[in-house]
C-alpha atoms as a PDB file:
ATOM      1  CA  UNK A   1     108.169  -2.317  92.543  1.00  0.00           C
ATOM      2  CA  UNK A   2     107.272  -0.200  89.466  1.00  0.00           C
ATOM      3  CA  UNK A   3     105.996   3.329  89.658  1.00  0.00           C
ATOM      4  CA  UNK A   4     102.305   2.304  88.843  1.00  0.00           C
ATOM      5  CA  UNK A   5     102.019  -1.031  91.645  1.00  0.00           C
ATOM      6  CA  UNK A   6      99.484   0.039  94.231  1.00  0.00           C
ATOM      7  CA  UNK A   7     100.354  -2.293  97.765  1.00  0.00           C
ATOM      8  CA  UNK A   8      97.942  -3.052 100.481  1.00  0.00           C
ATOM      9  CA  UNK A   9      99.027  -5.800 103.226  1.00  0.00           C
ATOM     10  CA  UNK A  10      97.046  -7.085 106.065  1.00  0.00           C
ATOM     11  CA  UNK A  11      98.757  -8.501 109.297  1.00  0.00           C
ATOM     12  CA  UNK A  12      98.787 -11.022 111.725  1.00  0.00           C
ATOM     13  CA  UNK A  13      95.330 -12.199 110.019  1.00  0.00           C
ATOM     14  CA  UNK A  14      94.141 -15.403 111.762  1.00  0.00           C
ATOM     15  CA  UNK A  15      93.945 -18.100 109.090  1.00  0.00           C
ATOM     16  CA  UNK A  16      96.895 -19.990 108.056  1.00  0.00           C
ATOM     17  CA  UNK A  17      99.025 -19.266 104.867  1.00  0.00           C
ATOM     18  CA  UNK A  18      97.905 -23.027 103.743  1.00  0.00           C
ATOM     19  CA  UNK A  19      94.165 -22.058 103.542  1.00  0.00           C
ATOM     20  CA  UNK A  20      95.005 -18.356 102.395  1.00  0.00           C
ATOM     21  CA  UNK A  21      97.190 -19.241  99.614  1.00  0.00           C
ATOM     22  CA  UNK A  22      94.285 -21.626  97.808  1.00  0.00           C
ATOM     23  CA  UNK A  23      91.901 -18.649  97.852  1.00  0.00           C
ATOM     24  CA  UNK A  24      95.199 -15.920  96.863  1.00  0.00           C
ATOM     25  CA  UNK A  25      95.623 -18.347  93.619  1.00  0.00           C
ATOM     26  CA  UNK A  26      91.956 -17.705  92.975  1.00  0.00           C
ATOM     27  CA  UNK A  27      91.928 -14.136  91.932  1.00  0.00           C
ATOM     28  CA  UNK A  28      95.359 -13.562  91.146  1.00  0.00           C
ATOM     29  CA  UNK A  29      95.454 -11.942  87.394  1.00  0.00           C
ATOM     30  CA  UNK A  30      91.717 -11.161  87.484  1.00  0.00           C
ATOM     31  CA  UNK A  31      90.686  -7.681  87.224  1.00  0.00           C
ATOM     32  CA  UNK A  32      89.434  -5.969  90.589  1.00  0.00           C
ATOM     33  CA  UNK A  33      85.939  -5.995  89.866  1.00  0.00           C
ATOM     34  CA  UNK A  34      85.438  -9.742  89.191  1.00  0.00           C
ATOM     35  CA  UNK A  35      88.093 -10.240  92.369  1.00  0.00           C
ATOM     36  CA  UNK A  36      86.285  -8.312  94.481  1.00  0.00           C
ATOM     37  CA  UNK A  37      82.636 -10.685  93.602  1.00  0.00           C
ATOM     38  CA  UNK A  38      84.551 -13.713  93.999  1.00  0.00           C
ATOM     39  CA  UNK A  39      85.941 -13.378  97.811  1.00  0.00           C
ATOM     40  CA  UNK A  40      82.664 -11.932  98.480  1.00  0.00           C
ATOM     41  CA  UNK A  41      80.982 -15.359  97.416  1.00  0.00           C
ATOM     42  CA  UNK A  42      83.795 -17.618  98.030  1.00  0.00           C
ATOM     43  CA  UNK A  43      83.122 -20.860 100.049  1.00  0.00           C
ATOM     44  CA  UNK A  44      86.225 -20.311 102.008  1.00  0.00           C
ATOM     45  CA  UNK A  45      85.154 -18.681 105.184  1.00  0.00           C
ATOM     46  CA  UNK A  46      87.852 -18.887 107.365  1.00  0.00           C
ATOM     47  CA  UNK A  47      90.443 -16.294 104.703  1.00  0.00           C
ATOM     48  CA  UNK A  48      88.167 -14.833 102.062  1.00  0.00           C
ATOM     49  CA  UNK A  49      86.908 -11.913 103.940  1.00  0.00           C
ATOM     50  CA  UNK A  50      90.064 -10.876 105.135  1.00  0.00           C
ATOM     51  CA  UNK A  51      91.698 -11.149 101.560  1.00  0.00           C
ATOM     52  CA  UNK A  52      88.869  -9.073 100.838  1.00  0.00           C
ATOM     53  CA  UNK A  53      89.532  -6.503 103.278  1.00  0.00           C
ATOM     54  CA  UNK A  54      93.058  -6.491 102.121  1.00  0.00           C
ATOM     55  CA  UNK A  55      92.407  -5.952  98.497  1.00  0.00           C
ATOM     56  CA  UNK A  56      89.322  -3.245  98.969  1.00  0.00           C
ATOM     57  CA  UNK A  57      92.234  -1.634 101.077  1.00  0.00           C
ATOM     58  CA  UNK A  58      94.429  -1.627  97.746  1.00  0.00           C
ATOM     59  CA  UNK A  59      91.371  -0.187  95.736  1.00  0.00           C
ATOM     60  CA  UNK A  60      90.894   2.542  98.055  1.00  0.00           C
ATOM     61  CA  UNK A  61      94.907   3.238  97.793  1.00  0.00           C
ATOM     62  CA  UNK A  62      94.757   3.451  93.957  1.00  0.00           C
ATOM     63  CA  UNK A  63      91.831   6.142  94.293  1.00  0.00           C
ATOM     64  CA  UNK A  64      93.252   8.045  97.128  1.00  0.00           C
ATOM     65  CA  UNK A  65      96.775   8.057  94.681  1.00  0.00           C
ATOM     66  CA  UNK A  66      94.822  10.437  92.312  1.00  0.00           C
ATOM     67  CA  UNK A  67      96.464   9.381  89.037  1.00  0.00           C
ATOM     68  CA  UNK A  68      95.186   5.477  88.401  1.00  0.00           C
ATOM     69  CA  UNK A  69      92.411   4.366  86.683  1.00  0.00           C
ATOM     70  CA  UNK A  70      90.106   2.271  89.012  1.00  0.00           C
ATOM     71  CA  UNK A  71      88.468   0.332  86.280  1.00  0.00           C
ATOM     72  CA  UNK A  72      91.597  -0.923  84.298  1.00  0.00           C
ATOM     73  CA  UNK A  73      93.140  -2.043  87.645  1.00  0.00           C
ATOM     74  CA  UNK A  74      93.830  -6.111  88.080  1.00  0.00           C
ATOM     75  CA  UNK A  75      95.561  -8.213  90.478  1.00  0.00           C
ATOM     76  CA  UNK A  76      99.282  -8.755  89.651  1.00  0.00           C
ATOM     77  CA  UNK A  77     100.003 -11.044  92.623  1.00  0.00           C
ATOM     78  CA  UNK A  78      98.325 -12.050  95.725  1.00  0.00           C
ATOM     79  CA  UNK A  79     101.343 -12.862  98.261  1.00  0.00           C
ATOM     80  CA  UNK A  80     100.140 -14.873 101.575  1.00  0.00           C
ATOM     81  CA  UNK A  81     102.931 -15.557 104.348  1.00  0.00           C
ATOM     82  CA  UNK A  82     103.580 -17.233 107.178  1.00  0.00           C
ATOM     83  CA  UNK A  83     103.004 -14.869 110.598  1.00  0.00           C
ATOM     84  CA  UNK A  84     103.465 -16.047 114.111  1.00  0.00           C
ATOM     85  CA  UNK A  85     102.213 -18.866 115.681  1.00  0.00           C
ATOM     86  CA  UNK A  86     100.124 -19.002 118.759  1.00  0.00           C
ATOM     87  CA  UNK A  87     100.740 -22.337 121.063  1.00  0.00           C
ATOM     88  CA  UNK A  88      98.065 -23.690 123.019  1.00  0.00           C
ATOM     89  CA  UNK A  89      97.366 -26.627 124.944  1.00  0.00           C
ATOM     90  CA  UNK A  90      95.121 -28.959 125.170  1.00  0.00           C
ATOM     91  CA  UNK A  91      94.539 -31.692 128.019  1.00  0.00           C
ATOM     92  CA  UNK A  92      94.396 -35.021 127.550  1.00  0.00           C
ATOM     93  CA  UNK A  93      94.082 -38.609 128.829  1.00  0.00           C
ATOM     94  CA  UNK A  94      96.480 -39.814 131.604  1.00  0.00           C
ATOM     95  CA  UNK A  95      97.677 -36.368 132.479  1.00  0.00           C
ATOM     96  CA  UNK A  96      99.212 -36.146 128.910  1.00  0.00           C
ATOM     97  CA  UNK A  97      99.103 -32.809 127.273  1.00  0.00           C
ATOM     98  CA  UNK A  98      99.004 -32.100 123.343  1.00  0.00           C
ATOM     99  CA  UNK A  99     100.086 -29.050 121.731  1.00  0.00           C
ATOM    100  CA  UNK A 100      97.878 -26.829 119.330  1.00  0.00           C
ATOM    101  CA  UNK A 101      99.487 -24.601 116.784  1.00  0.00           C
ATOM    102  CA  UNK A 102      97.517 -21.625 115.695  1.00  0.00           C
ATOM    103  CA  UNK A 103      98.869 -20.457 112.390  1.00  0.00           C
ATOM    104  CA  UNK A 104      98.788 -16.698 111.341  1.00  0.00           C
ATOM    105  CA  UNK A 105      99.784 -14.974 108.061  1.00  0.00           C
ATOM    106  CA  UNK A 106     100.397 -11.755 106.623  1.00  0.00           C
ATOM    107  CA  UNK A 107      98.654 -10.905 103.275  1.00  0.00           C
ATOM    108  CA  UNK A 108     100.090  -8.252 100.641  1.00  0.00           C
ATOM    109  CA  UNK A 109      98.008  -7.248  97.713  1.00  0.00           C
ATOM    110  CA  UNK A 110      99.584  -6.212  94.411  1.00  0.00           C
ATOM    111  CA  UNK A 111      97.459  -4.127  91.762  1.00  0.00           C
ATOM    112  CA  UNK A 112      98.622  -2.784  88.510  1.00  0.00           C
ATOM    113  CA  UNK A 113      97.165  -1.471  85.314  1.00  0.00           C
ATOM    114  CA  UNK A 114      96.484  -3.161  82.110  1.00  0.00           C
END
């Protein structure tokens, strides 16, 4: 990690990495402005809002830091992986019982300066 990377990660967020990583690929290498409008907007419901919270987490790092420019900041690289899973159950026919996976991930937000 170089001297200027400003890190914000999000845990045990409950979407899984699948879903996350097609909305992560979205902003990656856009500046944090135009990253910011487009999870705000985005169609994906079940991650973009917590990607959002994650990366308005990293903005408020930078300007907490002191020393970084908010306005040249952009997204290096969006990084969305696997977390635990939860196991469920679910009943059905003939006393038979099917298992339901519950996926969770962990997202970590990487912003640097142009």
């Amino acid at each position: 990690m170089d001297n200027n990377e400003i890190k914000a990660k999000g845990r045990f967020l409950r979407f899984s990495p699948y879903k996350g990583r097609v909305v992560a690929k979205q902003i990656k290498g856009k500046g944090v402005g135009e990253a910011l409008q487009m999870l705000k907007f985005s169609q994906k419901k079940g991650s973009a809002p917590a990607i959002y919270k994650v990366l308005a987490s990293a903005v408020a790092n930078a300007e907490n830091r002191g020393d970084v420019n908010v306005d040249s900041l952009y997204v290096k690289n969006v990084i969305v992986d696997g977390g635990p899973i939860m196991k469920r159950i679910r009943f059905r026919a003939r006393g038979r019982a099917d298992r339901i996976l519950k996926h969770m991930c962990h997202v970590t937000v990487i912003l640097d300066q142009r």
